[in-house]
N, C-alpha and C. Protein backbone atom coordinates (compact mmCIF):
# COMPACT_ATOMS: atom_id res chain seq x y z
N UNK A 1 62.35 14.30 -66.43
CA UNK A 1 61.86 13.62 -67.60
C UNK A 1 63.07 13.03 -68.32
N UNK A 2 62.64 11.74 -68.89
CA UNK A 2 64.17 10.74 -69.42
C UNK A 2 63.63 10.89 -70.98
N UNK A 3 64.43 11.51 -71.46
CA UNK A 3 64.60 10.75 -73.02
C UNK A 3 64.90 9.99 -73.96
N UNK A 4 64.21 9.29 -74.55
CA UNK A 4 64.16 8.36 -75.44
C UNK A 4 64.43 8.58 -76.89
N UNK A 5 65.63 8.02 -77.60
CA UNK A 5 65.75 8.05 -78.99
C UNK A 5 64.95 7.39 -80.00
N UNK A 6 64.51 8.14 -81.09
CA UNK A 6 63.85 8.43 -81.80
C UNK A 6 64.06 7.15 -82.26
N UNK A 7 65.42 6.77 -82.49
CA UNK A 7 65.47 5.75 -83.40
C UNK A 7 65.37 4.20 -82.85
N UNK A 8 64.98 4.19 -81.35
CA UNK A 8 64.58 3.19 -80.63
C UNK A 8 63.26 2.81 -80.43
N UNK A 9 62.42 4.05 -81.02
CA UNK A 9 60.92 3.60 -81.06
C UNK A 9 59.94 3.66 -82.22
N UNK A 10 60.78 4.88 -83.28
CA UNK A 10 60.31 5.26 -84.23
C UNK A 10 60.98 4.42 -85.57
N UNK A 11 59.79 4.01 -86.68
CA UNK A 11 60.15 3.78 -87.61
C UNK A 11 61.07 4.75 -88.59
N UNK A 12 62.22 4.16 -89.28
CA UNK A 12 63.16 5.36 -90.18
C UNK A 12 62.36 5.99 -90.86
N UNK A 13 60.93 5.78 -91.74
CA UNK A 13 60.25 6.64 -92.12
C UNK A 13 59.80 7.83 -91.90
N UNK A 14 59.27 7.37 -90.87
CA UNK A 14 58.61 8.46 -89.68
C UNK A 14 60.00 9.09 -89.09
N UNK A 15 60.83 8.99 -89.08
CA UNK A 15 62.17 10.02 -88.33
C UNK A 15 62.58 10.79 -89.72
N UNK A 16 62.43 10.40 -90.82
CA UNK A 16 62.80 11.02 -92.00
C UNK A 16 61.82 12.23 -92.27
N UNK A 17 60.33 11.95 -91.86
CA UNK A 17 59.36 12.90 -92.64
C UNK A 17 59.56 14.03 -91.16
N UNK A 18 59.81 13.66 -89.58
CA UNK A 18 60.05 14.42 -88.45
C UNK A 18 61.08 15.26 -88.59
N UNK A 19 62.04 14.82 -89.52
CA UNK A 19 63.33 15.93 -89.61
C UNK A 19 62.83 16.74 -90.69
N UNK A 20 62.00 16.76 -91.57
CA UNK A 20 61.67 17.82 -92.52
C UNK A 20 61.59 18.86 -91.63
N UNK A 21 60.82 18.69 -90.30
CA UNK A 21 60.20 19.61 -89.61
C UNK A 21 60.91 20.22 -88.00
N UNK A 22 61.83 19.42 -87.82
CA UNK A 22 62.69 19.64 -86.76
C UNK A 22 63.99 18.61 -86.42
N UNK A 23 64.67 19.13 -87.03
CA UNK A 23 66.12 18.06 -87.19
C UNK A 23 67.25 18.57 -86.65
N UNK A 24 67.68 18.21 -85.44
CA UNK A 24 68.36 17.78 -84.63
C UNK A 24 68.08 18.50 -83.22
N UNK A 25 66.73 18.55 -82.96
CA UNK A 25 66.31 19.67 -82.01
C UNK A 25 65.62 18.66 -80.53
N UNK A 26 65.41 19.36 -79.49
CA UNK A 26 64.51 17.76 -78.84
C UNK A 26 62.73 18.53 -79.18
N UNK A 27 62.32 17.41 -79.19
CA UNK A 27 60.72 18.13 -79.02
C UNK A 27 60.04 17.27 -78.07
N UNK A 28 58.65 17.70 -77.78
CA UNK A 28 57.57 16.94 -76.69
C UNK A 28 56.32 16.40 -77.88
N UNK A 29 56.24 15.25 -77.16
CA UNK A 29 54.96 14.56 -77.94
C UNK A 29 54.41 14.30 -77.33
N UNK A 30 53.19 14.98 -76.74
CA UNK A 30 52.15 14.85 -75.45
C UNK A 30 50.83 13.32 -75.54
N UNK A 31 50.68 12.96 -74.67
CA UNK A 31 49.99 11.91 -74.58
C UNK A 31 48.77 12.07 -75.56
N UNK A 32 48.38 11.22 -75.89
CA UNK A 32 47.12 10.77 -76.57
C UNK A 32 45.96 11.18 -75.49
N UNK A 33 46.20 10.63 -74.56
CA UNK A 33 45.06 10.44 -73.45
C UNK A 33 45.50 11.35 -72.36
N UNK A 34 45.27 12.65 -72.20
CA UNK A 34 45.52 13.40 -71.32
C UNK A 34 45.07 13.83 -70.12
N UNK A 35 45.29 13.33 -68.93
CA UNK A 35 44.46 13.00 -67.78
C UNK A 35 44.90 14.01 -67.02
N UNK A 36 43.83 14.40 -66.24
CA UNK A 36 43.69 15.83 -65.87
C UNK A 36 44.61 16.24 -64.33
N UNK A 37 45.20 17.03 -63.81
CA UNK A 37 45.47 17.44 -63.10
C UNK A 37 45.48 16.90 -61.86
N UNK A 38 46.49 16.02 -61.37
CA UNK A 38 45.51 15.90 -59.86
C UNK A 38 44.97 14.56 -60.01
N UNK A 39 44.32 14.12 -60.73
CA UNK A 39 43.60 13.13 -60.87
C UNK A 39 44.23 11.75 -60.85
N UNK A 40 45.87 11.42 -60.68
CA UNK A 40 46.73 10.33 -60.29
C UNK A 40 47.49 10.22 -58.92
N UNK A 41 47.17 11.28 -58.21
CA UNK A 41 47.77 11.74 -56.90
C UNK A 41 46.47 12.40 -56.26
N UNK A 42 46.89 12.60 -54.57
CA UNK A 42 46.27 13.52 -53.63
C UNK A 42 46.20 15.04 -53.82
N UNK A 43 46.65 15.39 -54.87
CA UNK A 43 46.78 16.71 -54.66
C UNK A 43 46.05 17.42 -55.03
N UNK A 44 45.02 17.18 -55.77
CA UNK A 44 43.72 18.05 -56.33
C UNK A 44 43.11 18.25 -54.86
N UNK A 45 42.73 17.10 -54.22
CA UNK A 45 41.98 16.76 -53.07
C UNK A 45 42.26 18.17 -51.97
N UNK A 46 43.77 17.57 -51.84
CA UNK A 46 44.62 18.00 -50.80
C UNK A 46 44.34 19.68 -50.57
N UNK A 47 44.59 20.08 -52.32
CA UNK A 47 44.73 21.89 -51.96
C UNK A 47 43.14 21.91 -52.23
N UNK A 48 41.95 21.49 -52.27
CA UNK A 48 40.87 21.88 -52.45
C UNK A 48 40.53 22.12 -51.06
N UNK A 49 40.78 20.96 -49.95
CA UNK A 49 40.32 21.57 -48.72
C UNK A 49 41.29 22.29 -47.94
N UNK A 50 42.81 22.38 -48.32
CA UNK A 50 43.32 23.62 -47.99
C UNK A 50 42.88 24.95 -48.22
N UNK A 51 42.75 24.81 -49.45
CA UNK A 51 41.31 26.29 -49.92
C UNK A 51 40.38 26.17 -48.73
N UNK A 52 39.59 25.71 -49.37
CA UNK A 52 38.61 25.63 -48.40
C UNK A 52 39.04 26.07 -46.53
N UNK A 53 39.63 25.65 -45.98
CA UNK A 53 39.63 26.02 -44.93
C UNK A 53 40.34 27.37 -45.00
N UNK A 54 41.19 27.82 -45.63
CA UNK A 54 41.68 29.25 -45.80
C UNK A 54 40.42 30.24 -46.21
N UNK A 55 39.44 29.57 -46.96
CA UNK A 55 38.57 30.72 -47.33
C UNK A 55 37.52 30.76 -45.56
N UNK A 56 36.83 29.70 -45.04
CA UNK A 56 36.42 29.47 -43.95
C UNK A 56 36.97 30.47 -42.87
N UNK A 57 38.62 30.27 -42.69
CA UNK A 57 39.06 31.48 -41.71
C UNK A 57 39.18 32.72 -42.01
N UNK A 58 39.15 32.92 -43.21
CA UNK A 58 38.91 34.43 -43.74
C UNK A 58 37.55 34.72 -43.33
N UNK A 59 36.66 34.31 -43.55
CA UNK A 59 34.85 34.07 -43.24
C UNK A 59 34.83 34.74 -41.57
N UNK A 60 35.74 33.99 -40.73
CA UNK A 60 36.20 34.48 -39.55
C UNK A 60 36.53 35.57 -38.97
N UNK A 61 37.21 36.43 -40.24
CA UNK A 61 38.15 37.31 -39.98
C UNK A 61 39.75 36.98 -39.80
N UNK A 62 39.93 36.26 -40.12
CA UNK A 62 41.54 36.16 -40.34
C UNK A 62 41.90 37.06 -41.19
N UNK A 63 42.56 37.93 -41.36
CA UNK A 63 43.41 38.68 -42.68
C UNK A 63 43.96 38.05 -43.46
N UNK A 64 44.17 38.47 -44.39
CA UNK A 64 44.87 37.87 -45.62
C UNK A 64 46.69 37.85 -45.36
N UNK A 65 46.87 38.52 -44.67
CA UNK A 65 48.63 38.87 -43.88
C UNK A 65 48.45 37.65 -43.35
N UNK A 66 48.15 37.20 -42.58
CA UNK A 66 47.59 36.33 -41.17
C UNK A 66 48.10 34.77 -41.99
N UNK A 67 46.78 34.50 -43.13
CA UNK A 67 46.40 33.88 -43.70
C UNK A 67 47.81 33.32 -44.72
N UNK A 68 48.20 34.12 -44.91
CA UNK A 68 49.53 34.15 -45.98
C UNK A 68 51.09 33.25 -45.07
N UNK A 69 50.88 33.93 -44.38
CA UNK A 69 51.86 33.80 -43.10
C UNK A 69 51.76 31.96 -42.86
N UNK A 70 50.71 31.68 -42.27
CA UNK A 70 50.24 30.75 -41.89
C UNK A 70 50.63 29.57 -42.76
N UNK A 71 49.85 29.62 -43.89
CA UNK A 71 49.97 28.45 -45.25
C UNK A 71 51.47 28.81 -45.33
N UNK A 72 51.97 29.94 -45.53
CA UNK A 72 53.47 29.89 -46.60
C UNK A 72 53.49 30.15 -47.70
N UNK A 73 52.31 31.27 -48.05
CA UNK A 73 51.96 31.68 -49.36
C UNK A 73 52.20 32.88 -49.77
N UNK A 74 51.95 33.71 -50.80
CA UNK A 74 52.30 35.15 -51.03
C UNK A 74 50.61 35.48 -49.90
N UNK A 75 50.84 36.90 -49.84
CA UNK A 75 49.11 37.91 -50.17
C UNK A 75 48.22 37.19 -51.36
N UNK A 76 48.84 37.62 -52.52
CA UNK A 76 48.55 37.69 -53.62
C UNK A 76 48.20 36.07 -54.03
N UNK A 77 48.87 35.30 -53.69
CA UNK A 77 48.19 34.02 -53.49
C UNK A 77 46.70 33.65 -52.70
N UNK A 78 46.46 34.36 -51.91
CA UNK A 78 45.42 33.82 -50.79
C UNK A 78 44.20 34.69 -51.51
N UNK A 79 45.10 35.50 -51.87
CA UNK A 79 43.53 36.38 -52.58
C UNK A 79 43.25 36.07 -54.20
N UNK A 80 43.90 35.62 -54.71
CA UNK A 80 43.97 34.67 -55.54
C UNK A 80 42.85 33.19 -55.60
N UNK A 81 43.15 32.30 -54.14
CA UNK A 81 42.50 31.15 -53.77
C UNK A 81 41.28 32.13 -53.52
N UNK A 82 40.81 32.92 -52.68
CA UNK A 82 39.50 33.29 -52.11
C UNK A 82 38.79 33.75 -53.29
N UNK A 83 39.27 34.49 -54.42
CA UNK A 83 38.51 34.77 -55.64
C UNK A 83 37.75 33.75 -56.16
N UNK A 84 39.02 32.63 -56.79
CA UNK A 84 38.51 31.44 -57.35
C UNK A 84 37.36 30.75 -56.74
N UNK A 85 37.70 30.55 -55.12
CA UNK A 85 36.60 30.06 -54.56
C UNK A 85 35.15 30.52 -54.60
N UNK A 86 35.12 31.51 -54.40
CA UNK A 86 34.47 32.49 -54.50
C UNK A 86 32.91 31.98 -55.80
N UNK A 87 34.12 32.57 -57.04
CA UNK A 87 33.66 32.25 -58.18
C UNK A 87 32.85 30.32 -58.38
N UNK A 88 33.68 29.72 -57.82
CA UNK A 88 33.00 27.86 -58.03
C UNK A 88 32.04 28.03 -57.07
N UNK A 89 31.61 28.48 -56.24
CA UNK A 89 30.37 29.00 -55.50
C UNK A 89 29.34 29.02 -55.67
């Protein structure tokens, strides 16, 4: 993330009433329009049917060792994904 000075976008007003409240510190000013996860890239997509097929070979009998191994994940990850899934079910 690149930062931008205050005093290149912001009116001196508005940098005067911002330092009452945080002066000389950096802060985050999150979008107006906050678009969800995933939703500008493949990757919501991507790990949904990676789930998905991890929960499928568990369905199989794959172990969760097996399963872990495989993806490149913890245990505790896979059983993690199979809960969630589980639950949107």
């Amino acid at each position: 993330m690149s930062y931008i000075k205050a005093e290149e976008i912001l009116p001196k007003e508005v940098i005067e009433i911002i330092q009452q409240y945080a002066s000389g510190v950096n802060i985050y000013i999150p979008c107006k329009e906050k678009k969800e996860w995933g939703s500008q890239t493949d990757s919501k997509a991507y790990y949904r049917v990676r789930n998905d097929k991890i929960c499928e070979m568990h369905r199989q009998g794959k172990s969760v060792r097996d399963l872990a191994y495989e993806y490149a994940l913890s245990e505790k990850s896979i059983r993690r994904i199979l809960r969630e899934t589980r639950r949107s079910a």
